[in-house]
Protein backbone atom coordinates (compact mmCIF):
# COMPACT_ATOMS: atom_id res chain seq x y z
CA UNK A 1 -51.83 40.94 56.09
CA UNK A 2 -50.80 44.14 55.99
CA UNK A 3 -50.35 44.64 52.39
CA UNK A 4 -53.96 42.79 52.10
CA UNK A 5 -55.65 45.23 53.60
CA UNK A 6 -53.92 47.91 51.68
CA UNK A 7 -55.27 46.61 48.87
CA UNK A 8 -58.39 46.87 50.00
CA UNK A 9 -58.29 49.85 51.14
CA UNK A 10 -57.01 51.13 47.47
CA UNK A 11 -60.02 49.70 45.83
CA UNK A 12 -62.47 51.78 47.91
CA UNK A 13 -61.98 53.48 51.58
CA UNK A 14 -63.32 50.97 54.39
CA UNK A 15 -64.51 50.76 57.96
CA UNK A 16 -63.15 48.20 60.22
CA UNK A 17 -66.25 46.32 59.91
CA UNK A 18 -65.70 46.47 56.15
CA UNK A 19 -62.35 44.93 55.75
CA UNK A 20 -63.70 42.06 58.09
CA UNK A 21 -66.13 41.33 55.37
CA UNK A 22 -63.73 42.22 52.60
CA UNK A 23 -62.00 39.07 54.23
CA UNK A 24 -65.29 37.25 54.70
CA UNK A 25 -66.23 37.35 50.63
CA UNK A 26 -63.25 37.23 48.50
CA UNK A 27 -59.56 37.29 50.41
CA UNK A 28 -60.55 34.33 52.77
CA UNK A 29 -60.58 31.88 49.92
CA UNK A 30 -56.72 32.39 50.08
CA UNK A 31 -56.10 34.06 53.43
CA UNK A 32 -57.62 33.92 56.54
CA UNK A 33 -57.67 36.49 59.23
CA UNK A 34 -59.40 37.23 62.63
CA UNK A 35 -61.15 40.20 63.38
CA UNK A 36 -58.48 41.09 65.75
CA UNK A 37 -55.85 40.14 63.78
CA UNK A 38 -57.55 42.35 61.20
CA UNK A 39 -57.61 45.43 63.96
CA UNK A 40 -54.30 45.36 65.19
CA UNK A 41 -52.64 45.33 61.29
CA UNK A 42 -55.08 48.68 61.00
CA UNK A 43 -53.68 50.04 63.82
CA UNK A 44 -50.16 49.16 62.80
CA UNK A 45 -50.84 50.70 59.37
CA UNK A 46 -52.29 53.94 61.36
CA UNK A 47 -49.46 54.28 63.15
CA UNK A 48 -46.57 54.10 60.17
CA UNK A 49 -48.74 56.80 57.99
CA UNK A 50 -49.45 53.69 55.67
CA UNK A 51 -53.29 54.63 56.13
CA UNK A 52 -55.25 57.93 57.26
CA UNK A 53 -59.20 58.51 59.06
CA UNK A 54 -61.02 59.20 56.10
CA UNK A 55 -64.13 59.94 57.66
CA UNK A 56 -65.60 59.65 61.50
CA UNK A 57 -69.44 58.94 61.21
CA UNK A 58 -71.01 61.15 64.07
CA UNK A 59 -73.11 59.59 66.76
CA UNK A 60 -72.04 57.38 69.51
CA UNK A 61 -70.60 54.94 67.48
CA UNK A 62 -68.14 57.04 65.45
CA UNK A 63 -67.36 54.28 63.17
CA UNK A 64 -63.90 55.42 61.18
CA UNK A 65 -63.54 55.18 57.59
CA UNK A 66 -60.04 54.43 56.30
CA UNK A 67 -57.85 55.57 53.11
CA UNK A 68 -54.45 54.97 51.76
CA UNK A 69 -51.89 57.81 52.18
CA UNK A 70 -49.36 58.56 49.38
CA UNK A 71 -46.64 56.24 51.88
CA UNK A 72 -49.48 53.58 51.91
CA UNK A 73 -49.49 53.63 48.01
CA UNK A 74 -46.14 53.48 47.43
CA UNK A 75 -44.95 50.51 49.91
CA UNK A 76 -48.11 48.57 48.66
CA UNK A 77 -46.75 48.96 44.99
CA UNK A 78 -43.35 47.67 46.33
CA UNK A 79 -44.79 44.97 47.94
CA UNK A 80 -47.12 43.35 44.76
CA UNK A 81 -43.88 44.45 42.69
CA UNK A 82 -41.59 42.84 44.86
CA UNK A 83 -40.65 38.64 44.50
CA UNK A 84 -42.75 37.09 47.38
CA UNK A 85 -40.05 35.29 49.93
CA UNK A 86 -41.35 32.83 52.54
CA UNK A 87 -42.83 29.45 52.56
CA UNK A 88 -46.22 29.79 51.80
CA UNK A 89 -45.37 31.03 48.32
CA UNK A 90 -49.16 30.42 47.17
CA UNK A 91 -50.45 32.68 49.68
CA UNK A 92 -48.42 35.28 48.45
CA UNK A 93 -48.94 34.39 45.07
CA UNK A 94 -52.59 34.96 45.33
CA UNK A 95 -52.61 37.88 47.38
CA UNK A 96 -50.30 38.77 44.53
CA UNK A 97 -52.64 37.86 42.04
CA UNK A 98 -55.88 38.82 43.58
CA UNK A 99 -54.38 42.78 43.48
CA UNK A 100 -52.93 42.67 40.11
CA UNK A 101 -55.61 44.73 38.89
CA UNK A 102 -54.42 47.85 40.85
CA UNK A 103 -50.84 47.48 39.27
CA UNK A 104 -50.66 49.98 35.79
CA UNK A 105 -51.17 46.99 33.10
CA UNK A 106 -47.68 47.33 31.21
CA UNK A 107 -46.11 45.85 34.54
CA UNK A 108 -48.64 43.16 35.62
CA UNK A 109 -46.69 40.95 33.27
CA UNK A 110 -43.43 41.86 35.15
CA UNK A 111 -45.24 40.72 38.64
CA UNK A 112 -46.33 37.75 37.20
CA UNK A 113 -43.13 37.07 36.08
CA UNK A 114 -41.84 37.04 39.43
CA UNK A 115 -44.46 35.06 40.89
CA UNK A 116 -43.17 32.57 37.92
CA UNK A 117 -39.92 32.90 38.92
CA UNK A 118 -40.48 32.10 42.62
CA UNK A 119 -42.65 29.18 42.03
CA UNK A 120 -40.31 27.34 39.41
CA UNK A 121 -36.94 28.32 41.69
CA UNK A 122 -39.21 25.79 44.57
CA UNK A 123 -40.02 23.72 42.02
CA UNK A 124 -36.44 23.05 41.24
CA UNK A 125 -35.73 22.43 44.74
CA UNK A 126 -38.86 19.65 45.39
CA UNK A 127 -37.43 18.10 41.84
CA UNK A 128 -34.23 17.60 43.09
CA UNK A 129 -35.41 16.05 46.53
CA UNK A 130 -37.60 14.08 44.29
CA UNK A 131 -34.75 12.77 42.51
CA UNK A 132 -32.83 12.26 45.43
CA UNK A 133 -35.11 10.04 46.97
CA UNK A 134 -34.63 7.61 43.94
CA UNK A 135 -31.98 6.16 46.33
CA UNK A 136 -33.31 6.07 49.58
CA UNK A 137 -34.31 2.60 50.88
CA UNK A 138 -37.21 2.56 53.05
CA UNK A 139 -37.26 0.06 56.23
CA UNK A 140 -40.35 -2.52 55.47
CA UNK A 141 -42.15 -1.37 58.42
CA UNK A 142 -42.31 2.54 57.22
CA UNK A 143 -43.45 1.98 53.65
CA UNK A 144 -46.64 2.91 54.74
CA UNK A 145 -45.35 6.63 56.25
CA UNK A 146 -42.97 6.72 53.01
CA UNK A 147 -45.79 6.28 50.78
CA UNK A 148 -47.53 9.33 52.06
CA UNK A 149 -44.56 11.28 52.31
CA UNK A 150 -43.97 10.68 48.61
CA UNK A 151 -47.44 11.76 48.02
CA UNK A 152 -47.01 15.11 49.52
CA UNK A 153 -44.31 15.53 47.88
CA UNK A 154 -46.10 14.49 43.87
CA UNK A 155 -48.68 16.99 45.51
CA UNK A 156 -46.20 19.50 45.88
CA UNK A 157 -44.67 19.08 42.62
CA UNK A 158 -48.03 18.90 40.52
CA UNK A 159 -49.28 22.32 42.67
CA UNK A 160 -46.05 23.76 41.19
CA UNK A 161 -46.19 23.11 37.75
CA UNK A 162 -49.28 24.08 37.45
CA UNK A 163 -49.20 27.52 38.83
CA UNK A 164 -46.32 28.03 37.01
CA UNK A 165 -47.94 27.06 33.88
CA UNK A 166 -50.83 29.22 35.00
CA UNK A 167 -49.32 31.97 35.74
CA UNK A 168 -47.08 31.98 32.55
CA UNK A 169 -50.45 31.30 30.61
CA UNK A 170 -51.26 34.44 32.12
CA UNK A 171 -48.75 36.64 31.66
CA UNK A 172 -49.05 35.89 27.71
CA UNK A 173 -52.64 36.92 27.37
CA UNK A 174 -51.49 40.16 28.47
């Protein structure tokens, strides 16, 4: 989330209140946050120099405005540079993507790249479970749970190749 809300925060310095609905209109269609959970990143990226006050609006409220620091900057660029690692490799994929924009245009095609490269290494994997299943015999009484098993997994494998394909498509209109 972190890296989200750098993001943000590099397209235009934000309030609290704006990065909630920063979430609310765009980066909720591929990652969802609470307002809390939305705070206590902020505070995290306070704390590590990642992010600076900007701006205190006088008055009772004193609603803060915040801005990327040079350290902010640079670990976001690492980040959307780096190969995403985890599980959920399309939520990283389009935070990735969603970003790319911010990244100097000679080396979006390198991040998309990456993103490729992730995305076809699990694609190996689920094709090689697929083709190990070829041999499995299921008990009569659990065709039913295999059959939806083995639809997850043709889900899997169709998500896959086509963000793969998409993001290769992609990368060559650059």
């Amino acid at each position: 989330m972190a890296h989200v809300i750098l993001g943000l925060l590099l397209i235009a310095p934000r309030s609290l209140y704006d990065l909630i609905k920063g979430f609310e209109s765009g980066v909720a269609l591929f990652y969802s946050a609470s307002s809390g959970s939305i705070k206590r990143s902020l505070d995290a990226l306070l704390e590590q120099g990642r992010i600076e006050v900007a701006h205190v609006e006088p008055g009772g409220r004193g609603r803060k405005t915040y801005r990327v620091t040079d350290a902010g900057r640079a670990h976001f660029h690492e980040w959307i540079r780096s190969t995403p690692s985890g599980s959920d490799i399309e939520t990283a994929a389009l935070s990735r993507l969603y970003f790319l924009g911010l990244v100097p245009p000679g080396e979006r095609g390198d991040v998309l790249r990456a993103l490729t490269g992730r995305i076809e290494a699990d694609l190996a994997t689920l094709t090689r479970l697929e083709g190990s299943l070829e041999s499995v015999e299921v008990p009569a009484e659990l065709t039913d749970v295999a059959r939806f098993q083995r639809a997850t997994l043709d889900y899997g494998l169709a998500s896959h190749r086509f963000a793969a394909k998409f993001l290769t498509d992609l990368a060559d209109d650059l």
